[in-house]
C-alpha atoms as a PDB file:
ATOM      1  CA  UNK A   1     -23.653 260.796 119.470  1.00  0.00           C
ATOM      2  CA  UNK A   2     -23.655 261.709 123.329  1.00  0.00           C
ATOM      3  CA  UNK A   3     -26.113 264.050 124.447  1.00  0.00           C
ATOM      4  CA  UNK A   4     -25.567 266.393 127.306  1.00  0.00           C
ATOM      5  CA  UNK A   5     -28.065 266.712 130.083  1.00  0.00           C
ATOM      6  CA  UNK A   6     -30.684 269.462 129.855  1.00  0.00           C
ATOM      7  CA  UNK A   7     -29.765 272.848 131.344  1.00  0.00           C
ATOM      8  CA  UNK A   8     -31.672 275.896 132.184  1.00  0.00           C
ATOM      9  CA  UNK A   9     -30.608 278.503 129.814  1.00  0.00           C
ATOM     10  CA  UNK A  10     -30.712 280.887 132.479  1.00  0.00           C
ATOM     11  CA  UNK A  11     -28.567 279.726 134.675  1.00  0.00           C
ATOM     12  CA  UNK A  12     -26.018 278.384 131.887  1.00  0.00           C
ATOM     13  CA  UNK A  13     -22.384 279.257 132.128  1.00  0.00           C
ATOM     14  CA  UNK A  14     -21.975 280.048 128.412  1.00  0.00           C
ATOM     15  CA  UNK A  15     -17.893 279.033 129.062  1.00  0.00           C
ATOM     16  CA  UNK A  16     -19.279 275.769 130.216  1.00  0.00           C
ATOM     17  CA  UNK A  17     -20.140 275.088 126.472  1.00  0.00           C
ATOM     18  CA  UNK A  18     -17.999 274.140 124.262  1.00  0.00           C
ATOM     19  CA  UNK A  19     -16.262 275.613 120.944  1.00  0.00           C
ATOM     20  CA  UNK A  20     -16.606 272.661 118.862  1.00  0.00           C
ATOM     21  CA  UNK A  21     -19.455 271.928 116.058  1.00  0.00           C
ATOM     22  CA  UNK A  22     -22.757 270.182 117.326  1.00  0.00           C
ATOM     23  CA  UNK A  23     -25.986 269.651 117.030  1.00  0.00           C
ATOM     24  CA  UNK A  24     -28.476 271.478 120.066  1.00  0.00           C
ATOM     25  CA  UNK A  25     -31.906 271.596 121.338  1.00  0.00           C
ATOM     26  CA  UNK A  26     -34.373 273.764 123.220  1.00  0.00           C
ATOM     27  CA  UNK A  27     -37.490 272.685 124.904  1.00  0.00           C
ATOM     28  CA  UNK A  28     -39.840 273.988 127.617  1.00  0.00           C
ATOM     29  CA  UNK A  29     -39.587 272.952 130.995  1.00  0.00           C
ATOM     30  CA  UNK A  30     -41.250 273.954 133.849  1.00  0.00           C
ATOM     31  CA  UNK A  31     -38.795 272.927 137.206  1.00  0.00           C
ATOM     32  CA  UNK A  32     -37.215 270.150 134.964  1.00  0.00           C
ATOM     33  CA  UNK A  33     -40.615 268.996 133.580  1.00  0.00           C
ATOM     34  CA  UNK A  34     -41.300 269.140 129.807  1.00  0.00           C
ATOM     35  CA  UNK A  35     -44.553 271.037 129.022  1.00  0.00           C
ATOM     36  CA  UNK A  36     -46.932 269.541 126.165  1.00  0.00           C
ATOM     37  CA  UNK A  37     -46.532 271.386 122.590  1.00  0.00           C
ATOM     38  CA  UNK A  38     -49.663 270.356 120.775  1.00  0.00           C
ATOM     39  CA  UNK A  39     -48.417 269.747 117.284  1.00  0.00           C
ATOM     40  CA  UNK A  40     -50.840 269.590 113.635  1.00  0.00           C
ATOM     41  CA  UNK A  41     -50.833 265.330 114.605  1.00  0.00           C
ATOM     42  CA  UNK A  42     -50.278 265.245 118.088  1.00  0.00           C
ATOM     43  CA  UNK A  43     -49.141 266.823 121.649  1.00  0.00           C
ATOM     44  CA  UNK A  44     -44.938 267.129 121.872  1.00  0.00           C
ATOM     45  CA  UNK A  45     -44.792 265.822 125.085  1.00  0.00           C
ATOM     46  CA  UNK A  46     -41.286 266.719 125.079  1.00  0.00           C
ATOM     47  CA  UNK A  47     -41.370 270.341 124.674  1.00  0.00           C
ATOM     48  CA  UNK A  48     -38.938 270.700 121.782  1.00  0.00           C
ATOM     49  CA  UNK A  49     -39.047 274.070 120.186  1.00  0.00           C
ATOM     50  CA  UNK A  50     -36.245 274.315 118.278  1.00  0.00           C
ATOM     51  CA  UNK A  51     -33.560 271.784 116.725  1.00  0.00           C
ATOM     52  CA  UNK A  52     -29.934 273.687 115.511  1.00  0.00           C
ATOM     53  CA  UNK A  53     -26.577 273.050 114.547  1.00  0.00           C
ATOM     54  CA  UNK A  54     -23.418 274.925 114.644  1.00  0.00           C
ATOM     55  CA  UNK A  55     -19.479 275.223 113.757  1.00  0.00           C
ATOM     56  CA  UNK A  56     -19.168 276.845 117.745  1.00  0.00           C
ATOM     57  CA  UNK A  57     -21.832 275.693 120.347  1.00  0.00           C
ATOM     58  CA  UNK A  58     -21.138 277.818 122.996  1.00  0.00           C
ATOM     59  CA  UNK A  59     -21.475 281.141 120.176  1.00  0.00           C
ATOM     60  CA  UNK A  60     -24.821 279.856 118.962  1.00  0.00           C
ATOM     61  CA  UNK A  61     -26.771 279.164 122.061  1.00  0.00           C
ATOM     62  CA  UNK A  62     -25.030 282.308 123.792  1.00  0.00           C
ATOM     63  CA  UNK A  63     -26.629 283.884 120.714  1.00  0.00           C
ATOM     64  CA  UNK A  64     -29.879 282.789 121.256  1.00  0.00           C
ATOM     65  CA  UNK A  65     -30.414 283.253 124.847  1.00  0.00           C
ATOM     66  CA  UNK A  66     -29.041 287.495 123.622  1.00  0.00           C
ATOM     67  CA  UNK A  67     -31.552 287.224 121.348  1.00  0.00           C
ATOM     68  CA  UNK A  68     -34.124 286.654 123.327  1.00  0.00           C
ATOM     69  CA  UNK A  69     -33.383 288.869 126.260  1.00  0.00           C
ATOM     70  CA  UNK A  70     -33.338 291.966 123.842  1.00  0.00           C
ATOM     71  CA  UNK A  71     -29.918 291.831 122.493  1.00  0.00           C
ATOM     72  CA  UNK A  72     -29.380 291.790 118.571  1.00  0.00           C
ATOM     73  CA  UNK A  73     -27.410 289.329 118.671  1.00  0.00           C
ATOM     74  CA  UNK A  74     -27.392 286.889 115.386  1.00  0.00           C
ATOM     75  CA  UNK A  75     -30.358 283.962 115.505  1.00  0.00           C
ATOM     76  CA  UNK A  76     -33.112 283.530 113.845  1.00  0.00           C
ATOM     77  CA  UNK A  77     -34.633 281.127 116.387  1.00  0.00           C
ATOM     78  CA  UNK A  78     -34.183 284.099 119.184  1.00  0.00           C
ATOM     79  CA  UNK A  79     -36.219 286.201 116.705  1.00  0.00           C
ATOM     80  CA  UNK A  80     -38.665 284.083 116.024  1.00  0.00           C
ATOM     81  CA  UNK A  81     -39.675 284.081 119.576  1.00  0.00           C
ATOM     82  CA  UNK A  82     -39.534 287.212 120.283  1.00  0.00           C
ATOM     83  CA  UNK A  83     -41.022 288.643 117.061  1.00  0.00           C
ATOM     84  CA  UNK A  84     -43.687 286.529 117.791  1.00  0.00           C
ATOM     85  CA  UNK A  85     -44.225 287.051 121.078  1.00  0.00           C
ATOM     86  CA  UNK A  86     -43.608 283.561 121.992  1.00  0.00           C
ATOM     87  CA  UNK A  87     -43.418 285.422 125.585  1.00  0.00           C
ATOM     88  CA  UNK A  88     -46.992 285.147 126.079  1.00  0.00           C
ATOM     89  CA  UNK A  89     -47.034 281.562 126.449  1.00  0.00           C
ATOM     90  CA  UNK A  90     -43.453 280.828 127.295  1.00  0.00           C
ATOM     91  CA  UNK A  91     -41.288 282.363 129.910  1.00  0.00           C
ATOM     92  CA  UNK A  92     -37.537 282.574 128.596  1.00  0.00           C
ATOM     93  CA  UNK A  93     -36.483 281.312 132.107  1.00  0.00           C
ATOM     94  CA  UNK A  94     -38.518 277.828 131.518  1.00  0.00           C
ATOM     95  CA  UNK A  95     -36.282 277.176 128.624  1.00  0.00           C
ATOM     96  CA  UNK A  96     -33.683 274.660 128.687  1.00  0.00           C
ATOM     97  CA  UNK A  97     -30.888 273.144 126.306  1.00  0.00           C
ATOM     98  CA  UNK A  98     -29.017 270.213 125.944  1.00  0.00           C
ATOM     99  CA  UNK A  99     -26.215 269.523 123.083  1.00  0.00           C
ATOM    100  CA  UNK A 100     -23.838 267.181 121.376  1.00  0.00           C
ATOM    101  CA  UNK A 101     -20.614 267.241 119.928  1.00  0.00           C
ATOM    102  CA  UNK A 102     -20.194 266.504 115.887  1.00  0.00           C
ATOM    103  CA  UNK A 103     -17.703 267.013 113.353  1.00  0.00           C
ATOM    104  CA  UNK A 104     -18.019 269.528 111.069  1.00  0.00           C
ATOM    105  CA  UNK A 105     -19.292 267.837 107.666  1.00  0.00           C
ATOM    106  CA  UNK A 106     -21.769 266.088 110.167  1.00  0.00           C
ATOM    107  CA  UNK A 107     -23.688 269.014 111.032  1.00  0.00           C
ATOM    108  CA  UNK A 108     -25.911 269.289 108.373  1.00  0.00           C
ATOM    109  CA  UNK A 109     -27.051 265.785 107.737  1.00  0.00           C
ATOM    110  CA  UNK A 110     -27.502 265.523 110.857  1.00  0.00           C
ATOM    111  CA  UNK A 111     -29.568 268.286 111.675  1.00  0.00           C
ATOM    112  CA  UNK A 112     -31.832 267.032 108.529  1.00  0.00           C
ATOM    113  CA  UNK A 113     -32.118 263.704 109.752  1.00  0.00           C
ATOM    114  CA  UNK A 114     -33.736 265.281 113.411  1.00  0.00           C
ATOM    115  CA  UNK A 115     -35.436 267.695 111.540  1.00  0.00           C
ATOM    116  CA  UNK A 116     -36.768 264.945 109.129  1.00  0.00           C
ATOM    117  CA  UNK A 117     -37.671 262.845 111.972  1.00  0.00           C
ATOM    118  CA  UNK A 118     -39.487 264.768 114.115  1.00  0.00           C
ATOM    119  CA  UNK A 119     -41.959 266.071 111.284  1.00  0.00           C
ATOM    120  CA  UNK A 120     -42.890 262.400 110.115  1.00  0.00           C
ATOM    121  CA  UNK A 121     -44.181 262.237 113.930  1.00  0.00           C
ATOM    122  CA  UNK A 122     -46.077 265.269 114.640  1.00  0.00           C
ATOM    123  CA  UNK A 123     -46.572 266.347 110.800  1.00  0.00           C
ATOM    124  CA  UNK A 124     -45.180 269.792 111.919  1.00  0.00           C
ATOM    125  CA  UNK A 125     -41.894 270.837 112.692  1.00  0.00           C
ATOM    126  CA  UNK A 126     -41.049 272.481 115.934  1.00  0.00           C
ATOM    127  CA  UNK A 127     -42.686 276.067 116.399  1.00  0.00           C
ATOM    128  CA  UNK A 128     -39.030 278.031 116.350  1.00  0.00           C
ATOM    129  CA  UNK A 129     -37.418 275.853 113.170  1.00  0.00           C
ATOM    130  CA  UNK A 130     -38.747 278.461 110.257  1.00  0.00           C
ATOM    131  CA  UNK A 131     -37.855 275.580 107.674  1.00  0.00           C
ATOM    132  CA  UNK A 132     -36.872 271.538 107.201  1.00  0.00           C
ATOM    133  CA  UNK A 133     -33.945 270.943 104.404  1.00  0.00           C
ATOM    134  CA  UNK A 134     -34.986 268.171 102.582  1.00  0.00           C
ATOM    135  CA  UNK A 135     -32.380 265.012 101.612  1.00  0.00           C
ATOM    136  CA  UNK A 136     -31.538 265.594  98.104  1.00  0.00           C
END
């Protein structure tokens, strides 16, 4: 798996992204620097708030970055933050996102396995995931 660079949402030509299924990520950075998350066993120095997969990349994140500048556009991610007022702490223009490309009956292993991951180091999962599958 090939990760793209990070990429201020803000600035993101949704076109850019592509149509395919992937897995993607959003973090906090400030200017290209990740900002500390402190987590239930220790700081995300990272600044991961969310880990997603999806059949159509460019859709999803395009989704999310509606979502969160008022739109009602589909994502439960976008709602989170702004339900929660995630605005507070976090300005939506110090968000970035990187992806990668997967086939389709990847998506959700995959996505379990980062999910899976990332809890067994911080004992939390990141603040916009509202749940972790579990391997069967």
């Amino acid at each position: 798996m090939k990760w793209t660079n990070w990429f201020p949402i803000h600035n993101l030509k949704f076109e850019d992204i592509p149509k395919e299924p992937g897995i993607y990520q959003v973090r906090w950075a400030i200017n290209g620097k990740p900002q500390p998350i402190n987590r239930l066993d220790r700081a995300d120095n990272s600044g991961l708030l969310y880990i997603g997969v999806s059949t159509n990349l460019q859709s999803r994140i395009k989704n999310f970055w509606k979502r969160l500048k008022g739109g009602k556009a589909p994502h439960t991610a976008g709602h989170t933050f702004t339900a929660y007022n995630f605005e507070r702490k976090i300005r939506p223009e110090h968000l970035e996102v990187r992806w990668a490309q997967l086939q389709k009956r990847e998506l959700d292993s995959t996505e379990t396995i980062f999910l899976e991951k990332y809890v067994k180091k911080f004992l939390d999962k990141p603040p916009l995931n509202l749940a972790v599958k579990r391997k069967r």
